[in-house]
Protein backbone atom coordinates (compact mmCIF):
# COMPACT_ATOMS: atom_id res chain seq x y z
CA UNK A 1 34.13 1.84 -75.11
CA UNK A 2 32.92 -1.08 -77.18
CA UNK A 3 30.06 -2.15 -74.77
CA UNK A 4 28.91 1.71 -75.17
CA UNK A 5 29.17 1.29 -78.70
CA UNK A 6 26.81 -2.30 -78.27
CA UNK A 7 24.65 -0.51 -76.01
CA UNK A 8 23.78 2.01 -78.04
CA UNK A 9 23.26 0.00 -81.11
CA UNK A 10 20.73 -2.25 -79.02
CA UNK A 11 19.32 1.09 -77.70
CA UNK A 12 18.88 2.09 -80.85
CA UNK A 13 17.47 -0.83 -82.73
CA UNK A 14 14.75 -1.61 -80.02
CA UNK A 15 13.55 2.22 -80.09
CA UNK A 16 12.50 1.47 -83.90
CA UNK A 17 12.45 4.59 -87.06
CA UNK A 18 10.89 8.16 -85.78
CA UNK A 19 8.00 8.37 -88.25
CA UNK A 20 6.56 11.67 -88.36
CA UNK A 21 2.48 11.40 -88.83
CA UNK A 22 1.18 13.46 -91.33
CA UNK A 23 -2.20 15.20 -89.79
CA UNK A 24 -5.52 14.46 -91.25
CA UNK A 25 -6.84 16.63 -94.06
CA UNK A 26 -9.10 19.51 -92.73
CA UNK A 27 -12.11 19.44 -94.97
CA UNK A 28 -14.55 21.63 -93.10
CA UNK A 29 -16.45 23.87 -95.29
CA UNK A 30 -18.18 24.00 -98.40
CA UNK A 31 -16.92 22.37 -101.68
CA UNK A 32 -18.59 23.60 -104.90
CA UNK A 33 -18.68 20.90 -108.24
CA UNK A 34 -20.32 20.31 -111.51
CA UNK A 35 -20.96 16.17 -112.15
CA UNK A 36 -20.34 14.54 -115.07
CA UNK A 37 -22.88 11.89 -115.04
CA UNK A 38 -24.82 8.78 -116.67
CA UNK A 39 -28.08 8.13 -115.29
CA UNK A 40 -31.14 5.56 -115.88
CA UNK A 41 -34.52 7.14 -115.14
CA UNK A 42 -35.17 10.21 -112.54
CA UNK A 43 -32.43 10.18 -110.23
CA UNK A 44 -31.72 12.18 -106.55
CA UNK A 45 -30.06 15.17 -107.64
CA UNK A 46 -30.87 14.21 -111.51
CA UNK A 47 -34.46 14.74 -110.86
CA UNK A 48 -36.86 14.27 -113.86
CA UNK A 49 -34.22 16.02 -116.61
CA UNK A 50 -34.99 14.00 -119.68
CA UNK A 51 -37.70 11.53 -118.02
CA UNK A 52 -37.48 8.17 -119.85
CA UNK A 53 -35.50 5.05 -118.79
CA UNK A 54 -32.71 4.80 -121.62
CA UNK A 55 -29.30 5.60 -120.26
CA UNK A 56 -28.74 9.15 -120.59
CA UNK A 57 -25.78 11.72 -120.08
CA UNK A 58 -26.43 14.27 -117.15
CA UNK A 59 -25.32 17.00 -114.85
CA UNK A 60 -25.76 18.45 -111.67
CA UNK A 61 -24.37 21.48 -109.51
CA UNK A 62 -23.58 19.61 -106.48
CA UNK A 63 -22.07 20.96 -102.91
CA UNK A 64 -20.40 19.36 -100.52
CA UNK A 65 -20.51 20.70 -96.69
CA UNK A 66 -17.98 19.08 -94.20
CA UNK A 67 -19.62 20.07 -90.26
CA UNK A 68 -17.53 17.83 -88.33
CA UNK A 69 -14.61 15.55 -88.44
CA UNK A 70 -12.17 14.07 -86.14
CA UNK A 71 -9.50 11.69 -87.28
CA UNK A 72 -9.65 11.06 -91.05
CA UNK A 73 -13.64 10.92 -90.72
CA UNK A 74 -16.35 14.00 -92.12
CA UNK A 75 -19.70 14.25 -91.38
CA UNK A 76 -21.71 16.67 -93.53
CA UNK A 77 -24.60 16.86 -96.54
CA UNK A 78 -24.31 16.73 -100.17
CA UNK A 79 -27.39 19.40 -102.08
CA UNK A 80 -28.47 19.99 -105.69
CA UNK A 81 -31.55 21.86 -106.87
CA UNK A 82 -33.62 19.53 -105.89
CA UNK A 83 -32.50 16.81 -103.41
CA UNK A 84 -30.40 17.14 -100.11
CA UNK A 85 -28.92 14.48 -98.02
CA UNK A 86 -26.58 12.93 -95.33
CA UNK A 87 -22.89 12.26 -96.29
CA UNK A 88 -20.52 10.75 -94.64
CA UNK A 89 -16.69 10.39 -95.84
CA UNK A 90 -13.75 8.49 -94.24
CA UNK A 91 -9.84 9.33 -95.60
CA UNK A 92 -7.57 6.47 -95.40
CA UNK A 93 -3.96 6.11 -93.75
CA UNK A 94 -2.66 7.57 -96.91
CA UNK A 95 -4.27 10.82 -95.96
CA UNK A 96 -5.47 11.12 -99.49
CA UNK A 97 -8.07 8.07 -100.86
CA UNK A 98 -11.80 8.99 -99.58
CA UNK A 99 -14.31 6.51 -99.54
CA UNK A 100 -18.37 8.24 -98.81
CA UNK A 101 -21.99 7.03 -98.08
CA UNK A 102 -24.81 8.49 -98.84
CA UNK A 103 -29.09 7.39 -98.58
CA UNK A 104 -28.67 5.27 -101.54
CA UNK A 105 -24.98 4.93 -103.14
CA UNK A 106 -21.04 5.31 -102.05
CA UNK A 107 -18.03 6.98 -104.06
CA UNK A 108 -14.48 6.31 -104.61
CA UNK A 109 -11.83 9.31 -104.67
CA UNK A 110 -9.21 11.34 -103.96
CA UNK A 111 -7.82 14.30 -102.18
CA UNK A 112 -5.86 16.35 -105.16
CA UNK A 113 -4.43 19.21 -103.30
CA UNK A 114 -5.71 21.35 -99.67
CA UNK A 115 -8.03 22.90 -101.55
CA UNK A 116 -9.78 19.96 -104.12
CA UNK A 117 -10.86 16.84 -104.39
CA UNK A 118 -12.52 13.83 -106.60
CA UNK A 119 -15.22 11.76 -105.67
CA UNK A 120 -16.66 9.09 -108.35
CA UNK A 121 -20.24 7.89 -107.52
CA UNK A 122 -21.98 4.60 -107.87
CA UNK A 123 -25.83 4.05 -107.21
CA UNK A 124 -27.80 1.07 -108.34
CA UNK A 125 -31.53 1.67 -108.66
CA UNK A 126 -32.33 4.28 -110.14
CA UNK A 127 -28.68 3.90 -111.92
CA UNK A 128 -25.99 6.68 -111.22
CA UNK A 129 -22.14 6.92 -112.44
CA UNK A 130 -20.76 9.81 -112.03
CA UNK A 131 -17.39 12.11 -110.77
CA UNK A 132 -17.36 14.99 -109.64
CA UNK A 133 -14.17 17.74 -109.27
CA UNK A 134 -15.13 20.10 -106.03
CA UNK A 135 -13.11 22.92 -104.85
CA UNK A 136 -13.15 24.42 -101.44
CA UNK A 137 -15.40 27.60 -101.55
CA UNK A 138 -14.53 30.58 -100.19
């Protein structure tokens, strides 16, 4: 009975801790924000608003469409008013930090909930901070 006991215990300790793996976060679809922005000079999807090259506050209706993704990785386009272009977004093992490239600048965020998320943008010429709240459209 004791070398059962043993057995098992070795058994048990080689097979290492069942970890379930939480899927990746489906982010197909369109995601609908308003920026909160500070810009230097005519900007992407700033465009001309304000003209000049002091540092300015600025806004932008900006959408977000996930077409593809496969394992913690989106492929899709960001659009405003006036400028559209490539995004591309990668989610990391936590299943909720995002990190995305665009043309000209990349973004740090977060996925809040199934149905929002954060992104906070950096571009260096023309200059661009900004962060951005979008919510799944439906």
């Amino acid at each position: 009975m004791r070398g059962s006991v043993i057995f098992l215990f070795a058994a048990m300790s080689f097979a290492g801790p069942a970890v379930a793996q939480e899927a990746w976060p489906d982010l197909l679809g369109k995601w609908g924000g308003k920026s909160r922005a500070v810009i230097m000079s005519p900007a992407g999807h700033y465009g001309s608003a304000g003209g000049g090259s002091e540092p300015r506050f600025a806004s932008s209706d900006l959408v977000v469409e996930i077409t593809k993704q496969d394992q913690g990785r989106y492929i899709g386009t960001i659009v405003s008013a006036g400028h559209k272009e490539e995004k591309l977004m990668v989610v990391s093992e936590d299943r909720k930090t995002l990190r995305s490239a665009d043309s000209d600048g990349n973004s740090f965020g977060h996925i809040i909930d199934s149905n929002s998320f954060e992104l906070c943008y950096a571009q260096v010429a023309p200059s661009v901070a900004s962060c951005t709240l979008f919510r799944r459209e439906k």
